[in-house]
N, C-alpha and C. Protein backbone atom coordinates (compact mmCIF):
# COMPACT_ATOMS: atom_id res chain seq x y z
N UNK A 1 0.84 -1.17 0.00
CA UNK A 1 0.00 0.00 0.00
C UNK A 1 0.89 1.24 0.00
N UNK A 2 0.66 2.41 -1.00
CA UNK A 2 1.32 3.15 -0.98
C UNK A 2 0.79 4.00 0.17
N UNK A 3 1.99 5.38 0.51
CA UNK A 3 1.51 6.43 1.81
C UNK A 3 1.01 7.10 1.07
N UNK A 4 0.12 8.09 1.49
CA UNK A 4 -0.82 8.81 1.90
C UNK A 4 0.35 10.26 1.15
N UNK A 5 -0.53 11.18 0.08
CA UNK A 5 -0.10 12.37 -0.19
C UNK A 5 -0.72 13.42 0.65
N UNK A 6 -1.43 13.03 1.37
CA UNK A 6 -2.28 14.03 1.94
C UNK A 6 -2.50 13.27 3.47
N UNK A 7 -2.00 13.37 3.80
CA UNK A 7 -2.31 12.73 5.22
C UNK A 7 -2.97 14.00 6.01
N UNK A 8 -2.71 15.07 6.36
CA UNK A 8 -3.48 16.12 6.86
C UNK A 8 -4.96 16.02 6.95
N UNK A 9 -5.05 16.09 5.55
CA UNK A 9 -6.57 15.94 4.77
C UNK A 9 -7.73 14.63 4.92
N UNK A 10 -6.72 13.46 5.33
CA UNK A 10 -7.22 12.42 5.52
C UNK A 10 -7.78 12.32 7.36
N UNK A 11 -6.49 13.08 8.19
CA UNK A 11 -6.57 12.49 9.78
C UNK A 11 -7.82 14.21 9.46
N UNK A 12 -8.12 14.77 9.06
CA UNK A 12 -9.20 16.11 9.56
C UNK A 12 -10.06 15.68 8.89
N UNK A 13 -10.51 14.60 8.04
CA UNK A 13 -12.06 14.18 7.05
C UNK A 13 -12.67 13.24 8.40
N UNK A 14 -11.55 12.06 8.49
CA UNK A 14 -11.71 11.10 9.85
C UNK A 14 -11.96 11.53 11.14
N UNK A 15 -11.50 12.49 11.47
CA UNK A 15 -11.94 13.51 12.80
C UNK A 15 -13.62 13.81 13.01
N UNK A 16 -14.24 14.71 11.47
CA UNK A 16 -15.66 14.88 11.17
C UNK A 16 -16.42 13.32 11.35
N UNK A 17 -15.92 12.42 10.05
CA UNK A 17 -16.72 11.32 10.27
C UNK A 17 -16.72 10.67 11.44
N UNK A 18 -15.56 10.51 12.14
CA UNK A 18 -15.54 9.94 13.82
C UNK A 18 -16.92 10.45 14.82
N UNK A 19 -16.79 11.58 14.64
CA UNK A 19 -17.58 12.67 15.42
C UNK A 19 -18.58 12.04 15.26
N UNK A 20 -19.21 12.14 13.40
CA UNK A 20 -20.45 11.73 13.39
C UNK A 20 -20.92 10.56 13.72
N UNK A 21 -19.70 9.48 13.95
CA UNK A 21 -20.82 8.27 14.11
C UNK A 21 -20.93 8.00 15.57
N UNK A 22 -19.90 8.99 16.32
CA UNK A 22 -20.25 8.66 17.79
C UNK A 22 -21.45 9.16 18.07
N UNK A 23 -21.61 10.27 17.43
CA UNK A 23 -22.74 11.23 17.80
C UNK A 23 -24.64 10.18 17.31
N UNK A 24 -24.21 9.14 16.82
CA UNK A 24 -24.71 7.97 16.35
C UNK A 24 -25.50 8.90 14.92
N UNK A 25 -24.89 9.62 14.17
CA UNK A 25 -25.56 10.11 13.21
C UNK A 25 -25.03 9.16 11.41
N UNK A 26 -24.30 8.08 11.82
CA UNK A 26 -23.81 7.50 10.73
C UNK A 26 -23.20 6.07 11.35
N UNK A 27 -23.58 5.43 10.48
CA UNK A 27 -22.47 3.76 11.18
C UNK A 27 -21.54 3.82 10.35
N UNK A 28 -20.68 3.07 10.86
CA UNK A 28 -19.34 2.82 10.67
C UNK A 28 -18.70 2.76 9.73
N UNK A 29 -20.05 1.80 8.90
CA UNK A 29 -19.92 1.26 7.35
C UNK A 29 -19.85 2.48 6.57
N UNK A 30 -20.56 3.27 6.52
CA UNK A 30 -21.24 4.24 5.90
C UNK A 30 -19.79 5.50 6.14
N UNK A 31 -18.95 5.19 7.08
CA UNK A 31 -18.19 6.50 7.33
C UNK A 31 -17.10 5.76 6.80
N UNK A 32 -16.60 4.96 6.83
CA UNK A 32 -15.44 4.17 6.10
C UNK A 32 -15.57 4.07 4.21
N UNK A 33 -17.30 4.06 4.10
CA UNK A 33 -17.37 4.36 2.15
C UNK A 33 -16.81 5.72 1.72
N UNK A 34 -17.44 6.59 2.99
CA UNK A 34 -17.07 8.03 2.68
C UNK A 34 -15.82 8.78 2.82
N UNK A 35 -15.28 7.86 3.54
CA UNK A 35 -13.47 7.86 3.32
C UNK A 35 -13.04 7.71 2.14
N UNK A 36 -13.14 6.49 1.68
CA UNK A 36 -12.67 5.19 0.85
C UNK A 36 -13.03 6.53 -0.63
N UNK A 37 -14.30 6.32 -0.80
CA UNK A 37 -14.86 6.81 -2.09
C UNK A 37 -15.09 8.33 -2.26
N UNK A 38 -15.46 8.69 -1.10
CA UNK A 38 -15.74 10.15 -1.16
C UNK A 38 -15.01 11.20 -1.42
N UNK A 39 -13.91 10.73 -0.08
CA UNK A 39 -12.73 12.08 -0.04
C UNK A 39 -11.61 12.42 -1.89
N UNK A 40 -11.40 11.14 -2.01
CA UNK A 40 -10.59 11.66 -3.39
C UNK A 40 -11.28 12.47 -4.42
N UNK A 41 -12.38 11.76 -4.19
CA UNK A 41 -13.42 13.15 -5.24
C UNK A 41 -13.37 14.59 -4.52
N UNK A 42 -13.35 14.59 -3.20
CA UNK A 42 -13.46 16.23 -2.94
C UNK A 42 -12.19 16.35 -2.99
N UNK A 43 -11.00 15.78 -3.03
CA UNK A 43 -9.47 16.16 -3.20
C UNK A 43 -9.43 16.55 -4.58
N UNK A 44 -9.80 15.49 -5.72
CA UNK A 44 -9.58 16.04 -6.98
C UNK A 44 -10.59 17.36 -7.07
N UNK A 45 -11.78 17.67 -6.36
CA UNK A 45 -12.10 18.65 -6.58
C UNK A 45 -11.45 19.84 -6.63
N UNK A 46 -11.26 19.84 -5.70
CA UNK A 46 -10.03 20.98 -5.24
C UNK A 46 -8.86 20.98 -5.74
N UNK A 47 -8.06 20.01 -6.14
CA UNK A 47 -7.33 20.41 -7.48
C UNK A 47 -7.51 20.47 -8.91
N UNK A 48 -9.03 20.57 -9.34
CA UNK A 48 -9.41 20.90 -10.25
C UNK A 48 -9.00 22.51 -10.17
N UNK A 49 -10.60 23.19 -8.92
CA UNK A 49 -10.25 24.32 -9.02
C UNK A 49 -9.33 25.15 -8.84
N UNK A 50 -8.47 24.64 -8.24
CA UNK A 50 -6.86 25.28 -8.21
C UNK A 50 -6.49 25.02 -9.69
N UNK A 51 -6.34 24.12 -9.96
CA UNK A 51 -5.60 24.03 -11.56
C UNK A 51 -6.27 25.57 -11.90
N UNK A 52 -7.51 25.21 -12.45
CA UNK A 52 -8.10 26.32 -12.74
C UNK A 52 -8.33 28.05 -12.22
N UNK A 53 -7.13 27.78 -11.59
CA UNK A 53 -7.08 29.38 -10.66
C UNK A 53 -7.82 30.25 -9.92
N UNK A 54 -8.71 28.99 -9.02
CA UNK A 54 -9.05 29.46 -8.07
C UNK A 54 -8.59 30.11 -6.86
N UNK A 55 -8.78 31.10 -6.45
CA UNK A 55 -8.06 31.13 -5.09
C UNK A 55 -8.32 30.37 -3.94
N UNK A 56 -7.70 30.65 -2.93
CA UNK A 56 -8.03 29.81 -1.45
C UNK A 56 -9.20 30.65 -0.91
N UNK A 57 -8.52 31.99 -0.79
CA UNK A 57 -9.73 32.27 -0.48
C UNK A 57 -11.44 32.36 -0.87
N UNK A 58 -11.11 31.95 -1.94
CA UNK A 58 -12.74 31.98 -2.69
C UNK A 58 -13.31 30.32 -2.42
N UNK A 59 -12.24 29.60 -2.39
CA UNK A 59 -12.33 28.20 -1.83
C UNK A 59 -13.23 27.91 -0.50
N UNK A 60 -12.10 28.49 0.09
CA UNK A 60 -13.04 28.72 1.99
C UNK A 60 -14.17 29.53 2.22
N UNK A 61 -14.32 30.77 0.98
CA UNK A 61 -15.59 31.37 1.54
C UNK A 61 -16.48 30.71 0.84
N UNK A 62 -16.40 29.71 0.11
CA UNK A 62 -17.57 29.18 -0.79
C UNK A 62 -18.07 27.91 0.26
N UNK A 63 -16.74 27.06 0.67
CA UNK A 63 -17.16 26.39 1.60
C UNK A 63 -18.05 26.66 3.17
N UNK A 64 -17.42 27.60 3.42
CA UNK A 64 -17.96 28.45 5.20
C UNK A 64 -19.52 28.97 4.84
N UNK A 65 -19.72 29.30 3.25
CA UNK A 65 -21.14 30.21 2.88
C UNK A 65 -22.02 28.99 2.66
N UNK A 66 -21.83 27.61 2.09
CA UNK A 66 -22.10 26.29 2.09
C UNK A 66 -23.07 25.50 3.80
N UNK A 67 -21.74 25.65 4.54
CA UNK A 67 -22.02 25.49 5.89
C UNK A 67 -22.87 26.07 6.38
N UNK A 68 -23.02 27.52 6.17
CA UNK A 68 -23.98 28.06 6.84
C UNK A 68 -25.40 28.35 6.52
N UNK A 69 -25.67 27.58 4.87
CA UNK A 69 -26.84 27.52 4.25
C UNK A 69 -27.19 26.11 5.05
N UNK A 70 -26.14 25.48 4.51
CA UNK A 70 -26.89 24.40 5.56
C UNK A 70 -27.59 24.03 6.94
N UNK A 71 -26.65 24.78 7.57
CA UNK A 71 -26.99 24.82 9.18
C UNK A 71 -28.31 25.72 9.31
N UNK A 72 -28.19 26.57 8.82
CA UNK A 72 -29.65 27.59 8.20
C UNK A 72 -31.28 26.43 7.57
N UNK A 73 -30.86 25.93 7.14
CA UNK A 73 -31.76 24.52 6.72
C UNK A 73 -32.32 23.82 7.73
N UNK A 74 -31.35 23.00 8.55
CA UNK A 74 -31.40 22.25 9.76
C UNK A 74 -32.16 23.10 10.23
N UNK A 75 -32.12 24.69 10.73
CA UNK A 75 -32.71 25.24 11.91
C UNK A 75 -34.24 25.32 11.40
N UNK A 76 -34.37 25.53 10.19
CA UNK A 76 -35.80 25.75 9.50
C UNK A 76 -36.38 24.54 9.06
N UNK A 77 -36.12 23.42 9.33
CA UNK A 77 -36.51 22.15 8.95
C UNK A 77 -37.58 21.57 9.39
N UNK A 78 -38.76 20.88 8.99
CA UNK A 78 -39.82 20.74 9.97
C UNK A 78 -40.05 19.57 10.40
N UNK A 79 -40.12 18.79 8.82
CA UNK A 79 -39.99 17.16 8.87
C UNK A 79 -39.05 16.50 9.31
N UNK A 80 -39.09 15.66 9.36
CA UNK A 80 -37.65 14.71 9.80
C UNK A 80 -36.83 13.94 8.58
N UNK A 81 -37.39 14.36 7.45
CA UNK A 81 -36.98 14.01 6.32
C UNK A 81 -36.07 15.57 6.04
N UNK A 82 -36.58 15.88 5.98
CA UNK A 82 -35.70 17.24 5.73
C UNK A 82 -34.82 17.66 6.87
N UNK A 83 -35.51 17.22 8.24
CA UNK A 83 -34.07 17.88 9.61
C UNK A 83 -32.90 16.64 8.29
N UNK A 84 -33.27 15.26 8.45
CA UNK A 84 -32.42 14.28 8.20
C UNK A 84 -31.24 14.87 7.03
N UNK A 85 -32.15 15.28 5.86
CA UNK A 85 -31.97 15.91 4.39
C UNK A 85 -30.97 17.00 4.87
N UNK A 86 -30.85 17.95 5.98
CA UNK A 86 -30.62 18.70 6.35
C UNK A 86 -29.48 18.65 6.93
N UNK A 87 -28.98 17.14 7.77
CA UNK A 87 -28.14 17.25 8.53
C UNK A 87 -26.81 16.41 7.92
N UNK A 88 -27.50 15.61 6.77
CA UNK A 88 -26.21 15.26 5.76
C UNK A 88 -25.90 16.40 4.90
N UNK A 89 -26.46 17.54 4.59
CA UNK A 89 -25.82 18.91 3.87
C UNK A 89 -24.93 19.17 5.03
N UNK A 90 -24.99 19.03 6.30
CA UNK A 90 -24.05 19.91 7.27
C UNK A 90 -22.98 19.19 7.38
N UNK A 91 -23.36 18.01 7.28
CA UNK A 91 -21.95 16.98 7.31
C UNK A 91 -20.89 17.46 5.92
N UNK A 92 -21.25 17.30 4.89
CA UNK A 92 -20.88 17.07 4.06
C UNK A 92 -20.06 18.33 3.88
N UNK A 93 -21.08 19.58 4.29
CA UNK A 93 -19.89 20.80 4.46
C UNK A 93 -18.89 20.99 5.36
N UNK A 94 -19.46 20.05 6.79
CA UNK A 94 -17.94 19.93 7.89
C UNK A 94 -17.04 19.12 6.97
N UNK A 95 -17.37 17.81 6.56
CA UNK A 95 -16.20 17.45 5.81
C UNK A 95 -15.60 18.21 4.91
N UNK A 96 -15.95 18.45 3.43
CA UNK A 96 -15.56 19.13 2.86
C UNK A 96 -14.20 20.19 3.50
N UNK A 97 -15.29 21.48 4.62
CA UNK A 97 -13.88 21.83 5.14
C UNK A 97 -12.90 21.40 5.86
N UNK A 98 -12.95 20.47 6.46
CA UNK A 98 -12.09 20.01 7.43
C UNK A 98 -10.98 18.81 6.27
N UNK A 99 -11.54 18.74 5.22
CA UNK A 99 -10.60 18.07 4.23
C UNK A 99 -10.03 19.07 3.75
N UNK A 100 -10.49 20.46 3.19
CA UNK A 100 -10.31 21.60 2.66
C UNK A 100 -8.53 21.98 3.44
N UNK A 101 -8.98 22.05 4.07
CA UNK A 101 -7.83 22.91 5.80
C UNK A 101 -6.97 22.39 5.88
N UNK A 102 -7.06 20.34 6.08
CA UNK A 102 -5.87 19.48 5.65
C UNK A 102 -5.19 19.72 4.49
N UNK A 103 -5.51 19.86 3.12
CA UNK A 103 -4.99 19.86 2.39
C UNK A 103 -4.38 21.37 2.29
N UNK A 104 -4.45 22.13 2.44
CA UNK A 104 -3.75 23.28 3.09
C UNK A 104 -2.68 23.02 3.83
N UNK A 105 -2.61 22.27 4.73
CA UNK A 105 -1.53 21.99 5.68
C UNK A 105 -0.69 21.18 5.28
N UNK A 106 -0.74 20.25 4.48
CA UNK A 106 -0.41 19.19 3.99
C UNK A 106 0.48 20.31 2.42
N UNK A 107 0.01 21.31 2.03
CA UNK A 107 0.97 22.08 1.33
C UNK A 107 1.71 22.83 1.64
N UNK A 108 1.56 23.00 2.98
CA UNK A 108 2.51 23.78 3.72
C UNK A 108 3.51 22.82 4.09
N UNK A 109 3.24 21.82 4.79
CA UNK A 109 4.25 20.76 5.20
C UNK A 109 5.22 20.24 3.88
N UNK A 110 4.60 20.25 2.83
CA UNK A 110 5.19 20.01 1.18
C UNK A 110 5.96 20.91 1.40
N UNK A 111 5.45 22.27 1.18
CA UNK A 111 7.00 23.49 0.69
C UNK A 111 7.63 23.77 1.88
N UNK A 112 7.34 23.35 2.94
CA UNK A 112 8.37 23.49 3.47
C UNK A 112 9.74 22.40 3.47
N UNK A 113 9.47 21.43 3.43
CA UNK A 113 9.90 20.45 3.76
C UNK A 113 11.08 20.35 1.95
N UNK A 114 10.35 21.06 1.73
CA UNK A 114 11.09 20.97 -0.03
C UNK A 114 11.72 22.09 -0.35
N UNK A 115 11.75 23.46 0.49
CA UNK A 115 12.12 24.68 -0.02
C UNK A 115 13.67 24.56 0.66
């Protein structure tokens, strides 16, 4: 098995999903797919839009403005289909950033370690 280019990104996605399944909002199974399958898609995301010259900062405020539509949802939610509907948008934006932030760090630890 090869290591990990992003290890940052990986121990701060696992931190969120941990959370959630103690919090019993996800089993185990379900947080280990979203490791496995999920995170490289939001990694290549994000080096899409970087390729494409995004900034960071437009990165994080898109993500933080994300989060807070969501959490905005949850609070206005009536059904339990929608709190539910509601509370995988919030996840998905804690992950997102908390993968976001790793991979940040994980480029810092790169140039430094290389400059």
């Amino acid at each position: 098995m090869s290591k990990s280019k992003t290890p940052e990104a990986e121990k701060a996605a696992r931190e969120v999903v941990n959370r959630h399944v103690r919090q019993g909002d996800m089993r185990r199974a379900d947080a280990n797919r979203i490791m496995r399958d999920g995170l490289p898609i939001i990694l290549n995301g994000y080096a899409q839009a970087r390729i494409k010259g995004k900034p960071e900062a437009a990165i994080t405020a898109d993500l933080e403005a994300a989060l807070a539509e969501a959490r905005q949802r949850q609070a206005t939610a009536r059904t339990a289909t929608r709190r539910r509907m509601a509370l995988l948008d919030v996840f998905t934006a804690e992950f997102a950033i908390a993968a976001w932030e790793g991979v940040r760090r994980d480029l810092a630890n790169h140039l430094a370690a290389n400059a």
